[in-house]
PDB file of N, CA and C in Angstrom:
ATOM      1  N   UNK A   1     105.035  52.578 -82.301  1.00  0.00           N
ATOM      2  CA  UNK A   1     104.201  51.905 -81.333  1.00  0.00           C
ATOM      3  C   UNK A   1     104.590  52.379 -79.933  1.00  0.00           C
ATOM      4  N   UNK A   2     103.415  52.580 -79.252  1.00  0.00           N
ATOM      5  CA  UNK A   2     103.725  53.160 -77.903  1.00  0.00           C
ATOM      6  C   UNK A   2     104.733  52.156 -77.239  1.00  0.00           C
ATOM      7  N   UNK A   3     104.243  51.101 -77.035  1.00  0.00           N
ATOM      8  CA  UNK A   3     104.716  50.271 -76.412  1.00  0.00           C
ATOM      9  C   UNK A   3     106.597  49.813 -76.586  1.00  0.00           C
ATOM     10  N   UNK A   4     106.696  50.081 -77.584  1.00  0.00           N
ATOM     11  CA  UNK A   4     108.085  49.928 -78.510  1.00  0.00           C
ATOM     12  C   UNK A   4     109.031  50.821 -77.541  1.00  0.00           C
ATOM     13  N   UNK A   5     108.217  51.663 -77.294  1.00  0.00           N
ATOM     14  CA  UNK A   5     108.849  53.329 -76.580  1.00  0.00           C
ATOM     15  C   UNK A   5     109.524  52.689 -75.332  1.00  0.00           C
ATOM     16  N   UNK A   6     108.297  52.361 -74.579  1.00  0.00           N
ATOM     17  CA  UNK A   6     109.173  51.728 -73.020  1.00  0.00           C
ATOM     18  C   UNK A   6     109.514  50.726 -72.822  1.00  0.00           C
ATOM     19  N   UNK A   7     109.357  49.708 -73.939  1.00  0.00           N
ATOM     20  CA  UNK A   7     109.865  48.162 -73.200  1.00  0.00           C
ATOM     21  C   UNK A   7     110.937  47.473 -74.836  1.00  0.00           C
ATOM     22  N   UNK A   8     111.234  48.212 -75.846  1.00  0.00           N
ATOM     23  CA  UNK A   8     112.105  48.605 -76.796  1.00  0.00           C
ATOM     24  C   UNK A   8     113.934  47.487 -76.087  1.00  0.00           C
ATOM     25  N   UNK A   9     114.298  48.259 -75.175  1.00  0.00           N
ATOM     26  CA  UNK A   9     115.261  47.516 -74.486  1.00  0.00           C
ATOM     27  C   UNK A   9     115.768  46.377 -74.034  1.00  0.00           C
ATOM     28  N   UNK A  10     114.212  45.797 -73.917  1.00  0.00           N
ATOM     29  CA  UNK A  10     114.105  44.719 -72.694  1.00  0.00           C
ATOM     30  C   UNK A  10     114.619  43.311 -73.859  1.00  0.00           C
ATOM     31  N   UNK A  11     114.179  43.461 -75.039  1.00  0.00           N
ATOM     32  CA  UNK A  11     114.550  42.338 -76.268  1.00  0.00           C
ATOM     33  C   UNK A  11     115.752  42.154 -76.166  1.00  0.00           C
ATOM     34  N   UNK A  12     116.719  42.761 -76.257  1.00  0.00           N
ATOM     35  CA  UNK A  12     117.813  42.930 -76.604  1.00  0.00           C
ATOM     36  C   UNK A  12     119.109  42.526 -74.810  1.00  0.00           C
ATOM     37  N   UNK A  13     118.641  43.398 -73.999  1.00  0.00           N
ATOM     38  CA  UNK A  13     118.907  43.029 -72.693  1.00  0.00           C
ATOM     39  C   UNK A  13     118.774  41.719 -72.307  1.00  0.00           C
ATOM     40  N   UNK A  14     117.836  41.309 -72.670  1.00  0.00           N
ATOM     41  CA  UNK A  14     117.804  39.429 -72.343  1.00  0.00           C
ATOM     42  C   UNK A  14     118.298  38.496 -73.219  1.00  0.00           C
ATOM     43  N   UNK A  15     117.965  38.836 -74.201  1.00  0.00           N
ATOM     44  CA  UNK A  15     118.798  37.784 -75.427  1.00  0.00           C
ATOM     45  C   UNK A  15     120.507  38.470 -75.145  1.00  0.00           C
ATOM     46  N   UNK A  16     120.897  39.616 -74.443  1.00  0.00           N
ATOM     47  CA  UNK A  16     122.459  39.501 -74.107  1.00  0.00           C
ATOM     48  C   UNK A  16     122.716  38.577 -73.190  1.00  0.00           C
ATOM     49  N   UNK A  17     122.047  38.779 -71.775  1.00  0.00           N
ATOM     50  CA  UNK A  17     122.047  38.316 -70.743  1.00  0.00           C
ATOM     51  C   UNK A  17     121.847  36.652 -70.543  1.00  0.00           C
ATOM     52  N   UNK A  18     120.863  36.077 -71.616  1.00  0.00           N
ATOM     53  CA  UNK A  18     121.033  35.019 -71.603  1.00  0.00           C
ATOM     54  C   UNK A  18     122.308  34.200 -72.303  1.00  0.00           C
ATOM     55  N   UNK A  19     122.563  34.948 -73.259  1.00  0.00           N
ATOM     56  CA  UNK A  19     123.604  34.652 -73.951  1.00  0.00           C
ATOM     57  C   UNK A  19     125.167  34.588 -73.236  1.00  0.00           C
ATOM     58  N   UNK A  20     125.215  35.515 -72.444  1.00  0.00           N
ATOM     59  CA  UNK A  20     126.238  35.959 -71.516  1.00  0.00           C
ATOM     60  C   UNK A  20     126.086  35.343 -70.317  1.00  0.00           C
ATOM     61  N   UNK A  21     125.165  34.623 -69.672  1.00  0.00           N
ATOM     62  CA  UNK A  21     124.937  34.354 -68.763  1.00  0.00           C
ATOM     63  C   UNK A  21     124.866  35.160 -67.489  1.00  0.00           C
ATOM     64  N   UNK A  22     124.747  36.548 -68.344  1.00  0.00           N
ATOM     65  CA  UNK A  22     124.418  37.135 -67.137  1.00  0.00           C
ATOM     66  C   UNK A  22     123.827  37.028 -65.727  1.00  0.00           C
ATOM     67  N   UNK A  23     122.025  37.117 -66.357  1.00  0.00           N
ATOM     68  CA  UNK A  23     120.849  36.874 -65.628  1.00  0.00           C
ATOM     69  C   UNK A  23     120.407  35.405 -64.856  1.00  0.00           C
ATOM     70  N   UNK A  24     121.213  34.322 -65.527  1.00  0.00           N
ATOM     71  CA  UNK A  24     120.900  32.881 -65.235  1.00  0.00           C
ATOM     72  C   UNK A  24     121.262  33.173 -63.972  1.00  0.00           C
ATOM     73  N   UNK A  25     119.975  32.842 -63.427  1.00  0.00           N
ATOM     74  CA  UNK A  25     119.812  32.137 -61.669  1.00  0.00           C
ATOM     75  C   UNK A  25     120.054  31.359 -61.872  1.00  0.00           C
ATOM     76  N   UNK A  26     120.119  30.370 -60.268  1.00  0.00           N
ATOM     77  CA  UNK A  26     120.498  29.364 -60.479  1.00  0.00           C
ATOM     78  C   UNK A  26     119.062  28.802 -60.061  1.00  0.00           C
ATOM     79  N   UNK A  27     118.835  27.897 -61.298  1.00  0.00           N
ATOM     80  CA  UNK A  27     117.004  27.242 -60.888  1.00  0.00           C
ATOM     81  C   UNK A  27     117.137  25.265 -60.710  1.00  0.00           C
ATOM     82  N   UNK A  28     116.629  24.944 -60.012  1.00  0.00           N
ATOM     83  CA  UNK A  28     116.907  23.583 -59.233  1.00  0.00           C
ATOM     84  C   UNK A  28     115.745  22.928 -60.032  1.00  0.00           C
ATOM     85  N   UNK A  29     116.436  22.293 -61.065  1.00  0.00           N
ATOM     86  CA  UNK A  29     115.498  21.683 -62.147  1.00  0.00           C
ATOM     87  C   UNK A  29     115.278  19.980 -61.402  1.00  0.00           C
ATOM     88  N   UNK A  30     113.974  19.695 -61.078  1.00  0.00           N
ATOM     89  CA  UNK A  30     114.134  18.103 -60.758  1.00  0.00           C
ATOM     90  C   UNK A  30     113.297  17.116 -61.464  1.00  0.00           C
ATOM     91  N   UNK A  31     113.245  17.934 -62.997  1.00  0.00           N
ATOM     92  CA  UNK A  31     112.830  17.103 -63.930  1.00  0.00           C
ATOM     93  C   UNK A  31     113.553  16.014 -64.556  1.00  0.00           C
ATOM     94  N   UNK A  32     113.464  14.736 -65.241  1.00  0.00           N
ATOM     95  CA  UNK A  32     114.250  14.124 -65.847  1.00  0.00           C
ATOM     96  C   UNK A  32     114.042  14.141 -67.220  1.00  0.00           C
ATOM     97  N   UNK A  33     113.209  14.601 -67.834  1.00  0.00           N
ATOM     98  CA  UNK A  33     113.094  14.523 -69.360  1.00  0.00           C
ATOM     99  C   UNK A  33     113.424  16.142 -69.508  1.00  0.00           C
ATOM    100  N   UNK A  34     114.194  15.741 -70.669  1.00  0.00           N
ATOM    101  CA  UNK A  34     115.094  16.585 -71.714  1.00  0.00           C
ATOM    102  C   UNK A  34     114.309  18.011 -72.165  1.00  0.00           C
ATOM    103  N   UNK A  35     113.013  17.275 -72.363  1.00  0.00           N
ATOM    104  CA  UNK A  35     111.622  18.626 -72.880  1.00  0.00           C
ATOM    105  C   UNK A  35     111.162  19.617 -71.486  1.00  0.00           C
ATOM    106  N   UNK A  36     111.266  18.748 -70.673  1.00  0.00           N
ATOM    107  CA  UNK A  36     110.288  18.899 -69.262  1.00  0.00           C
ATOM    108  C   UNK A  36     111.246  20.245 -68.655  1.00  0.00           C
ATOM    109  N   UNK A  37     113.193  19.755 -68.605  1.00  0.00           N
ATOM    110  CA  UNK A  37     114.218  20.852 -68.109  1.00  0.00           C
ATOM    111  C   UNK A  37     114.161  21.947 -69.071  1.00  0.00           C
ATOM    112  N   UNK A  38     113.754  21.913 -70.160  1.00  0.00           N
ATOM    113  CA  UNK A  38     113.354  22.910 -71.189  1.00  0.00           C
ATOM    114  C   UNK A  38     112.386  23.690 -70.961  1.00  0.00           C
ATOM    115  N   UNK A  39     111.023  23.276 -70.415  1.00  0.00           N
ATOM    116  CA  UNK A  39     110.168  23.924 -69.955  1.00  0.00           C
ATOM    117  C   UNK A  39     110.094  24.710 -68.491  1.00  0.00           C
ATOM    118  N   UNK A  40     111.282  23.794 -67.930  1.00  0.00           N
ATOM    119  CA  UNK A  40     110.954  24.768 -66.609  1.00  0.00           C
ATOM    120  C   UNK A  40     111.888  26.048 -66.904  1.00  0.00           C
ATOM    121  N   UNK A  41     113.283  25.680 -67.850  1.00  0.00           N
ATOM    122  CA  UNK A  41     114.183  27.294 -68.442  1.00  0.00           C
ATOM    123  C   UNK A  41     113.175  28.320 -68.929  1.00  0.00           C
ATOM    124  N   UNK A  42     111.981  27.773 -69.771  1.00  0.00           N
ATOM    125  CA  UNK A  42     111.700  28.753 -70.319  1.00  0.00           C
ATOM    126  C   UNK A  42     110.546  29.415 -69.585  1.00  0.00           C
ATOM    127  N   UNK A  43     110.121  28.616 -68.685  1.00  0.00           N
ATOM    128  CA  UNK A  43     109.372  29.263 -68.008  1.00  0.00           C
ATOM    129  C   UNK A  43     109.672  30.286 -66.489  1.00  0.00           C
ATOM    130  N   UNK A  44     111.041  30.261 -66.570  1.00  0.00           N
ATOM    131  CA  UNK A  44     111.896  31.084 -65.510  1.00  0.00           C
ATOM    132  C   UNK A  44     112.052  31.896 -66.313  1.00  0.00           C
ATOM    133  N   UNK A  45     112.520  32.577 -67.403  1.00  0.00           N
ATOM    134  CA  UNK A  45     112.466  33.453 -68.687  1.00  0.00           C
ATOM    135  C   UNK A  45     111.301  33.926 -68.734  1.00  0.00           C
ATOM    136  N   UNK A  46     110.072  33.816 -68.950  1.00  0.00           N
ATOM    137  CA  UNK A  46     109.042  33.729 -69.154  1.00  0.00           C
ATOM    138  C   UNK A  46     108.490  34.843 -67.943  1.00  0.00           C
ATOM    139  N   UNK A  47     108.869  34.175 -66.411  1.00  0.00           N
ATOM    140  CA  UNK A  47     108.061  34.323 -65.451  1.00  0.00           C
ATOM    141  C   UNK A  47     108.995  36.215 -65.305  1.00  0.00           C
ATOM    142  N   UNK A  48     110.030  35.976 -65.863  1.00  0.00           N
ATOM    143  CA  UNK A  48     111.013  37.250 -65.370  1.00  0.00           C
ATOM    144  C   UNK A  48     110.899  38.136 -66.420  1.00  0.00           C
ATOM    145  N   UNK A  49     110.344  37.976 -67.438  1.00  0.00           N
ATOM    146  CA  UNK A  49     109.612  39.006 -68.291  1.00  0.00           C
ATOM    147  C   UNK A  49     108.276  39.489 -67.864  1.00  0.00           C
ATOM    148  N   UNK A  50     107.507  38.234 -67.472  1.00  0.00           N
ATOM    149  CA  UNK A  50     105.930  39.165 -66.871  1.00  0.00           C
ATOM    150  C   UNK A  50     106.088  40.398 -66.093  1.00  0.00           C
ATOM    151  N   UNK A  51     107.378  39.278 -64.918  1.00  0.00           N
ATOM    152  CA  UNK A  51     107.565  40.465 -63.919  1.00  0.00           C
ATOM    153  C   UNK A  51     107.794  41.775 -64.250  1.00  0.00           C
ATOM    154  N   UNK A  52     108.749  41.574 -65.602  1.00  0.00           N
ATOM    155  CA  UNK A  52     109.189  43.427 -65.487  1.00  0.00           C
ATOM    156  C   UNK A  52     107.869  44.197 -66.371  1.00  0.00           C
ATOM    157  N   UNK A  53     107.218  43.446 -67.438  1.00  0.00           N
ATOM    158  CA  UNK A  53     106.472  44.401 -67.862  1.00  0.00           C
ATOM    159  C   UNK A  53     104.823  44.726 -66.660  1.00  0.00           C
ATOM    160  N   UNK A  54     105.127  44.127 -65.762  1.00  0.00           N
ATOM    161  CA  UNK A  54     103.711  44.105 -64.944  1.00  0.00           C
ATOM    162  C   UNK A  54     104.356  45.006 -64.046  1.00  0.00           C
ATOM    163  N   UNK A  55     105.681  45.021 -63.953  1.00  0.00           N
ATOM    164  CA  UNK A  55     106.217  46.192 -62.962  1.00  0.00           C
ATOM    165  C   UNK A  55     106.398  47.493 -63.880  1.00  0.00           C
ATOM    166  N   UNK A  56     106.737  47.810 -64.788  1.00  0.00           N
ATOM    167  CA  UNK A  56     106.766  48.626 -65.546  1.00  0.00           C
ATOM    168  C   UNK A  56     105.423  49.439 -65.404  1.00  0.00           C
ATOM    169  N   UNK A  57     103.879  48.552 -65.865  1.00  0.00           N
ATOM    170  CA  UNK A  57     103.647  49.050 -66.358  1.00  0.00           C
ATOM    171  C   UNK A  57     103.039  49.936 -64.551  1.00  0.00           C
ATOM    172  N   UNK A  58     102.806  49.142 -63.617  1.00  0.00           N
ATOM    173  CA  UNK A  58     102.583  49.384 -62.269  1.00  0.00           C
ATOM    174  C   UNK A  58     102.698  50.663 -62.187  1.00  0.00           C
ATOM    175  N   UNK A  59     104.579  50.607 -62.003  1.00  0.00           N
ATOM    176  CA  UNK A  59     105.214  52.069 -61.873  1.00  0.00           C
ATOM    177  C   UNK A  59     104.503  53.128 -63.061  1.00  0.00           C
ATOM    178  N   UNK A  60     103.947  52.896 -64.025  1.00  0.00           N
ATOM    179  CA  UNK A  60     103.061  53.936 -64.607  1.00  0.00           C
ATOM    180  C   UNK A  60     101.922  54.336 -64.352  1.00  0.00           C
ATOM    181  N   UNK A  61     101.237  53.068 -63.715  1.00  0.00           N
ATOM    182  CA  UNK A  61      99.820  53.716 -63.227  1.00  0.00           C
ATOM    183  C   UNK A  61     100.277  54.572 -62.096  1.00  0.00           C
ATOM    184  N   UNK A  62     100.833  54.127 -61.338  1.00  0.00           N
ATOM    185  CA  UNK A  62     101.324  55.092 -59.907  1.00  0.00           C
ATOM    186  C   UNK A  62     101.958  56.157 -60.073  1.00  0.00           C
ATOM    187  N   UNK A  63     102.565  56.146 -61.160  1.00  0.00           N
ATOM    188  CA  UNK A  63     102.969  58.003 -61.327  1.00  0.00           C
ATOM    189  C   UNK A  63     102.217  58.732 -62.108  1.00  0.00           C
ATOM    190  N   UNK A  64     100.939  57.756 -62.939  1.00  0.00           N
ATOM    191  CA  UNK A  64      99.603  58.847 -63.455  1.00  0.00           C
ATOM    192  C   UNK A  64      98.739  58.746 -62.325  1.00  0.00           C
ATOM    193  N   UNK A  65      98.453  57.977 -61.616  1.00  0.00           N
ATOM    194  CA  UNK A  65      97.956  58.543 -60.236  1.00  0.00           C
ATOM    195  C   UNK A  65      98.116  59.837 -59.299  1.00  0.00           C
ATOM    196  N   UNK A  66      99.532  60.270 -59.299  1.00  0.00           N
ATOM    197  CA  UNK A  66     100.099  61.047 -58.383  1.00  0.00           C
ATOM    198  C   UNK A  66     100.135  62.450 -58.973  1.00  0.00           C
ATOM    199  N   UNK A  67      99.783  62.335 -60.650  1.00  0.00           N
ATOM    200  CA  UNK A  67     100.261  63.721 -61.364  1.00  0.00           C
ATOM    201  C   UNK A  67      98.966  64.103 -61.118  1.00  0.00           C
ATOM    202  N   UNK A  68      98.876  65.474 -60.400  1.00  0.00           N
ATOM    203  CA  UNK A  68      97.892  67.121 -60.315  1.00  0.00           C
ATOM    204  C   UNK A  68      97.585  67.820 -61.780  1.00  0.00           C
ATOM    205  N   UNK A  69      98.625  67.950 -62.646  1.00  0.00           N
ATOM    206  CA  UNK A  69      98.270  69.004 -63.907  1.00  0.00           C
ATOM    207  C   UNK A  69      97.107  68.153 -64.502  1.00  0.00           C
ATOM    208  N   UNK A  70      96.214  68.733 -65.027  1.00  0.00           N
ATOM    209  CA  UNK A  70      95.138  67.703 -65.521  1.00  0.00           C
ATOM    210  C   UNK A  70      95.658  67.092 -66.933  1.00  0.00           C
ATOM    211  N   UNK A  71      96.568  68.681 -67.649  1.00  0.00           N
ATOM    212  CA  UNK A  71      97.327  68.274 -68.964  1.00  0.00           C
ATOM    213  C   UNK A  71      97.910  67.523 -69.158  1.00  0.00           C
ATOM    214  N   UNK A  72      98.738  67.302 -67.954  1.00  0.00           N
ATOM    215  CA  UNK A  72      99.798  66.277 -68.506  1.00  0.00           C
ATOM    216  C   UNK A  72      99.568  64.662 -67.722  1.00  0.00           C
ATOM    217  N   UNK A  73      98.358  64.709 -66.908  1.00  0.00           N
ATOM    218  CA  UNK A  73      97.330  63.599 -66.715  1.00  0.00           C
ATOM    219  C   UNK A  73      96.782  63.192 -67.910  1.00  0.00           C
ATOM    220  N   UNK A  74      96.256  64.204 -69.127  1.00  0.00           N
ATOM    221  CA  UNK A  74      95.803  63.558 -70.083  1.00  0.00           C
ATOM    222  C   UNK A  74      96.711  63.021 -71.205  1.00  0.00           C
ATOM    223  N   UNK A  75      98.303  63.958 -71.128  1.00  0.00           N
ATOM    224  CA  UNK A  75      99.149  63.335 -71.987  1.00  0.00           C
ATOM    225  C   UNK A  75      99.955  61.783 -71.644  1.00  0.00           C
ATOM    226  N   UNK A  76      99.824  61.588 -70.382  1.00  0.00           N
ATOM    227  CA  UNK A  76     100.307  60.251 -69.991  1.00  0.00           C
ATOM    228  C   UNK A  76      99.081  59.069 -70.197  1.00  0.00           C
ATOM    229  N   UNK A  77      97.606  59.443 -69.641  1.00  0.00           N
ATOM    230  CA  UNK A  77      96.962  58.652 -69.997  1.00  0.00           C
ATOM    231  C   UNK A  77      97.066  57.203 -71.272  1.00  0.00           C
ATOM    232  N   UNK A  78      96.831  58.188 -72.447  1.00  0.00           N
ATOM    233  CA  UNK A  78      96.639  57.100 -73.453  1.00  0.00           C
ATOM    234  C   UNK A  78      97.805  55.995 -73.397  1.00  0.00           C
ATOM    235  N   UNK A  79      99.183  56.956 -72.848  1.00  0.00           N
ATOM    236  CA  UNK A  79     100.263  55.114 -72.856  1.00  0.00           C
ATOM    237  C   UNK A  79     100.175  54.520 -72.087  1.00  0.00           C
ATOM    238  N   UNK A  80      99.250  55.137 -70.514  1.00  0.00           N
ATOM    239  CA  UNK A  80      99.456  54.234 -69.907  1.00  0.00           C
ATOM    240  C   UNK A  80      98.074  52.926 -70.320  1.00  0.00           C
ATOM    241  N   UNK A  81      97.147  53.650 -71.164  1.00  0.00           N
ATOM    242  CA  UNK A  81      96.231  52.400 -71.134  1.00  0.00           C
ATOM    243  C   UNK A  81      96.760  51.661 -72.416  1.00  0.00           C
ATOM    244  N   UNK A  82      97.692  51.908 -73.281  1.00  0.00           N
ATOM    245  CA  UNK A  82      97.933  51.261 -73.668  1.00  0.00           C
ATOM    246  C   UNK A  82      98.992  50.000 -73.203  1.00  0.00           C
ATOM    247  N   UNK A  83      99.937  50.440 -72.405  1.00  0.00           N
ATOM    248  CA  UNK A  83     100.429  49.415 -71.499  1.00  0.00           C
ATOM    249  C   UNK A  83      99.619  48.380 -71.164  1.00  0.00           C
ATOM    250  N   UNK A  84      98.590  48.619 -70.397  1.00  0.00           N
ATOM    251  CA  UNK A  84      97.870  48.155 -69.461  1.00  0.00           C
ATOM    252  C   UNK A  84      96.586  46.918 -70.961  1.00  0.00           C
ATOM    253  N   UNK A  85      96.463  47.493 -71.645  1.00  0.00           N
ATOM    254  CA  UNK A  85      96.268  46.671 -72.919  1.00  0.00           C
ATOM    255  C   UNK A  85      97.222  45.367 -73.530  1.00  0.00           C
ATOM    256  N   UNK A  86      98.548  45.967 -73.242  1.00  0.00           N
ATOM    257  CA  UNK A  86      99.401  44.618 -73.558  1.00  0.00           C
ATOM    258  C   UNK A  86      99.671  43.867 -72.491  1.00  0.00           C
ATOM    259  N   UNK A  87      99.378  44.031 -71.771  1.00  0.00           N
ATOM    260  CA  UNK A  87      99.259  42.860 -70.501  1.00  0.00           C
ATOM    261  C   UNK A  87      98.597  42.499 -69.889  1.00  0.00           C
ATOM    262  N   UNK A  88      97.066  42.548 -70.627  1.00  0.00           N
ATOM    263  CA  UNK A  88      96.397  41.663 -71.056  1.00  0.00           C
ATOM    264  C   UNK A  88      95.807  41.367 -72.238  1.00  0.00           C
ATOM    265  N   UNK A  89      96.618  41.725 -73.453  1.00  0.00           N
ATOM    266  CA  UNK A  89      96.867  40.505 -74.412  1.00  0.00           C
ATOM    267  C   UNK A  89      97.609  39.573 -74.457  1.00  0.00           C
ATOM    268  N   UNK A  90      98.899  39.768 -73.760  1.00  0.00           N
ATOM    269  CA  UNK A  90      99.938  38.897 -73.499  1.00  0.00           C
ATOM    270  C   UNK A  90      99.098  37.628 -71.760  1.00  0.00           C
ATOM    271  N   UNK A  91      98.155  38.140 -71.355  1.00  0.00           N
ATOM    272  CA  UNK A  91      97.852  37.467 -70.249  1.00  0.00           C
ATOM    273  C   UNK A  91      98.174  37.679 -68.910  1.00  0.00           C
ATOM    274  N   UNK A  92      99.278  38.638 -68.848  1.00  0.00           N
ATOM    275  CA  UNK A  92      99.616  38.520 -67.710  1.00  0.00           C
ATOM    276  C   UNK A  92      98.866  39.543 -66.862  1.00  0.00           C
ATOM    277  N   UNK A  93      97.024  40.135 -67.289  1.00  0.00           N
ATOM    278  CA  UNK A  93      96.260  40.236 -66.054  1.00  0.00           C
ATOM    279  C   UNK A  93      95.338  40.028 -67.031  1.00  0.00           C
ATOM    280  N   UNK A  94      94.098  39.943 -66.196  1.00  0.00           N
ATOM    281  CA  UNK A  94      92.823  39.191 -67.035  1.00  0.00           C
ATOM    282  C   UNK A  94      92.206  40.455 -67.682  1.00  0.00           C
ATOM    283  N   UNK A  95      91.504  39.984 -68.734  1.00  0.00           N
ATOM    284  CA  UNK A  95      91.356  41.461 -69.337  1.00  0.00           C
ATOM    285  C   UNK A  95      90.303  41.899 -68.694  1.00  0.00           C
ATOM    286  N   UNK A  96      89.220  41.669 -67.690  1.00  0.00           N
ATOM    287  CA  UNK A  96      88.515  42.080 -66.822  1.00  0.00           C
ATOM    288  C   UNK A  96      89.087  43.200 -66.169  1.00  0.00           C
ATOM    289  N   UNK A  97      90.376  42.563 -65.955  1.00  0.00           N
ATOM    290  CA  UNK A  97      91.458  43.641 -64.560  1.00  0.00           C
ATOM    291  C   UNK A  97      91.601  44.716 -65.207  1.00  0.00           C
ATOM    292  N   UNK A  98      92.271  44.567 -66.195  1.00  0.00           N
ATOM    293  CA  UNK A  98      92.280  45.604 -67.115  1.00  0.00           C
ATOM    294  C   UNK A  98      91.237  46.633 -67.459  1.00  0.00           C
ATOM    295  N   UNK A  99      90.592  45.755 -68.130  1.00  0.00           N
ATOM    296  CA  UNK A  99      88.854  46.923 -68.027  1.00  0.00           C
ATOM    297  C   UNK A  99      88.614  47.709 -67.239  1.00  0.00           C
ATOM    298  N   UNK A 100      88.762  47.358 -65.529  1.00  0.00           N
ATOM    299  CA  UNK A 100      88.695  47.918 -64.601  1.00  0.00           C
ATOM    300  C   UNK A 100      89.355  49.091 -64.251  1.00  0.00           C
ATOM    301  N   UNK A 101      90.735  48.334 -64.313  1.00  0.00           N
ATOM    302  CA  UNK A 101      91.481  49.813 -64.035  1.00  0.00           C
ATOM    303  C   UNK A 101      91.410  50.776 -65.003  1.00  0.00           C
ATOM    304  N   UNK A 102      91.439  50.445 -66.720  1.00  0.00           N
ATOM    305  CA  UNK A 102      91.066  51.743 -67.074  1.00  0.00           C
ATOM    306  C   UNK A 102      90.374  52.786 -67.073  1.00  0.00           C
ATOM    307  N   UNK A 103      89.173  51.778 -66.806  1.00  0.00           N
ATOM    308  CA  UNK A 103      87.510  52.922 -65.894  1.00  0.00           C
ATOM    309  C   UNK A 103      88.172  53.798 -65.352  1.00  0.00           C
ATOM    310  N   UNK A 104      88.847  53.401 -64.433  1.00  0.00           N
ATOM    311  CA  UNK A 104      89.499  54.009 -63.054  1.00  0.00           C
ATOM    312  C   UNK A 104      90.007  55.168 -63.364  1.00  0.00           C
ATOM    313  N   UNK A 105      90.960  54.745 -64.205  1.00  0.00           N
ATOM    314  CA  UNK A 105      91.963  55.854 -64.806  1.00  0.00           C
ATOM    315  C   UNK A 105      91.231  57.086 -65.213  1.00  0.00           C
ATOM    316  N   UNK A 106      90.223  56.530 -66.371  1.00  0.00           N
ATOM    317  CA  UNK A 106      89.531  57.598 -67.185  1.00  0.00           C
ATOM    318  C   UNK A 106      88.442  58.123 -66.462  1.00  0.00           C
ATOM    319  N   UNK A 107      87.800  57.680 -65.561  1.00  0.00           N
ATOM    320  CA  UNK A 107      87.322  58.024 -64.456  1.00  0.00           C
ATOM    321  C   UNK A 107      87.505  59.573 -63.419  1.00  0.00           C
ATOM    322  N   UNK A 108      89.320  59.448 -63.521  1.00  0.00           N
ATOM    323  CA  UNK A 108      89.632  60.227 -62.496  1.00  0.00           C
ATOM    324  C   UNK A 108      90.157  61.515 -63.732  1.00  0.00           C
ATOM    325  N   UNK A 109      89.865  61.397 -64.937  1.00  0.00           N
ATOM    326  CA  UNK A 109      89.964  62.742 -65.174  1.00  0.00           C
ATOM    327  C   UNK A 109      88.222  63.524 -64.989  1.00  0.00           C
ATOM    328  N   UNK A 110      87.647  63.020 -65.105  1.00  0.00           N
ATOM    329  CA  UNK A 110      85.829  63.492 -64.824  1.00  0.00           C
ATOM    330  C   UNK A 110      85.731  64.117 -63.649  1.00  0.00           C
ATOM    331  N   UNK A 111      86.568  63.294 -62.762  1.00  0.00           N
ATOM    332  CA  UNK A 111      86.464  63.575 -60.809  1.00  0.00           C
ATOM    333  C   UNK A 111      87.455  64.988 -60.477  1.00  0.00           C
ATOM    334  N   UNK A 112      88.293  65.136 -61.643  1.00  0.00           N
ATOM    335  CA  UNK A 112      89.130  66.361 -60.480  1.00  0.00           C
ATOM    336  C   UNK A 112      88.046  67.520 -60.946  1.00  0.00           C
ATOM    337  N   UNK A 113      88.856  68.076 -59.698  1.00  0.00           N
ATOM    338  CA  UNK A 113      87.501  69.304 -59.201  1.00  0.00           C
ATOM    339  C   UNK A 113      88.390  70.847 -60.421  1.00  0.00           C
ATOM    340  N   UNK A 114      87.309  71.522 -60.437  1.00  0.00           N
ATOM    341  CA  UNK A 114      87.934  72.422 -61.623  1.00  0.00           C
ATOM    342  C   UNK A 114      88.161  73.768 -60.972  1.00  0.00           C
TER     343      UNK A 114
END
C-alpha cells in the first residue's frame, strides 16, 4: 500500500511516545467526568496525527508542484493522489477539497508546454 510507504512509522512512533511519555504535552483538562478527560486525551492524539498526515501529505503536493521533469511529475503523481485520498477518507479535508486539488494536479500535466 502506497500509503504504508510514508506514514508506516508514525504507528509505532506514537504508541512509543505515548507510552514513554515522550510526546505528552501538557493539556489543561477542565473537565470533571472521568469519560469527558478521556475525550479531551484522545482528542489531543487525534488532533496531532491529522496534523502530521495533512503536513505530510502538503509537503508532497509542494514538491510535485516544483518538479520540471514531466517523468518524474508523472511518477510522483499517483502517491501523491493517493495521499490526498486518505485524508479525505479519514476526514481530515472534505472530499470536495480533495477533488479539487487533484484536478489541479492532473491538470498540470496537460498544461506543461512540450
Amino acid at each position: 500500500m502506497q500509503f504504508e510507504k510514508y506514514f508506516s512509522h508514525l504507528k509505532i512512533s506514537l504508541n512509543f511516545a505515548v507510552r514513554n511519555k515522550i510526546l505528552k504535552k501538557e493539556i489543561q483538562i477542565m473537565a470533571n467526568h472521568k469519560a469527558t478527560r478521556k475525550d479531551v486525551r484522545q482528542a489531543a492524539k487525534r488532533r496531532d496525527r491529522n496534523r502530521y498526515y495533512g503536513k505530510t501529505t502538503r509537503n508532497a503536493v509542494r514538491k510535485l508542484r516544483t518538479l520540471t521533469d514531466e517523468k518524474a511529475y508523472d511518477e510522483a503523481l499517483p502517491g501523491t493522489i493517493s495521499m490526498i485520498d486518505k485524508l479525505a477518507k479519514r476526514g481530515i479535508i472534505h472530499k470536495n477539497t480533495a477533488g479539487n486539488l487533484k484536478s489541479k494536479l492532473a491538470k498540470k500535466i496537460t498544461l506543461k508546454p512540450a
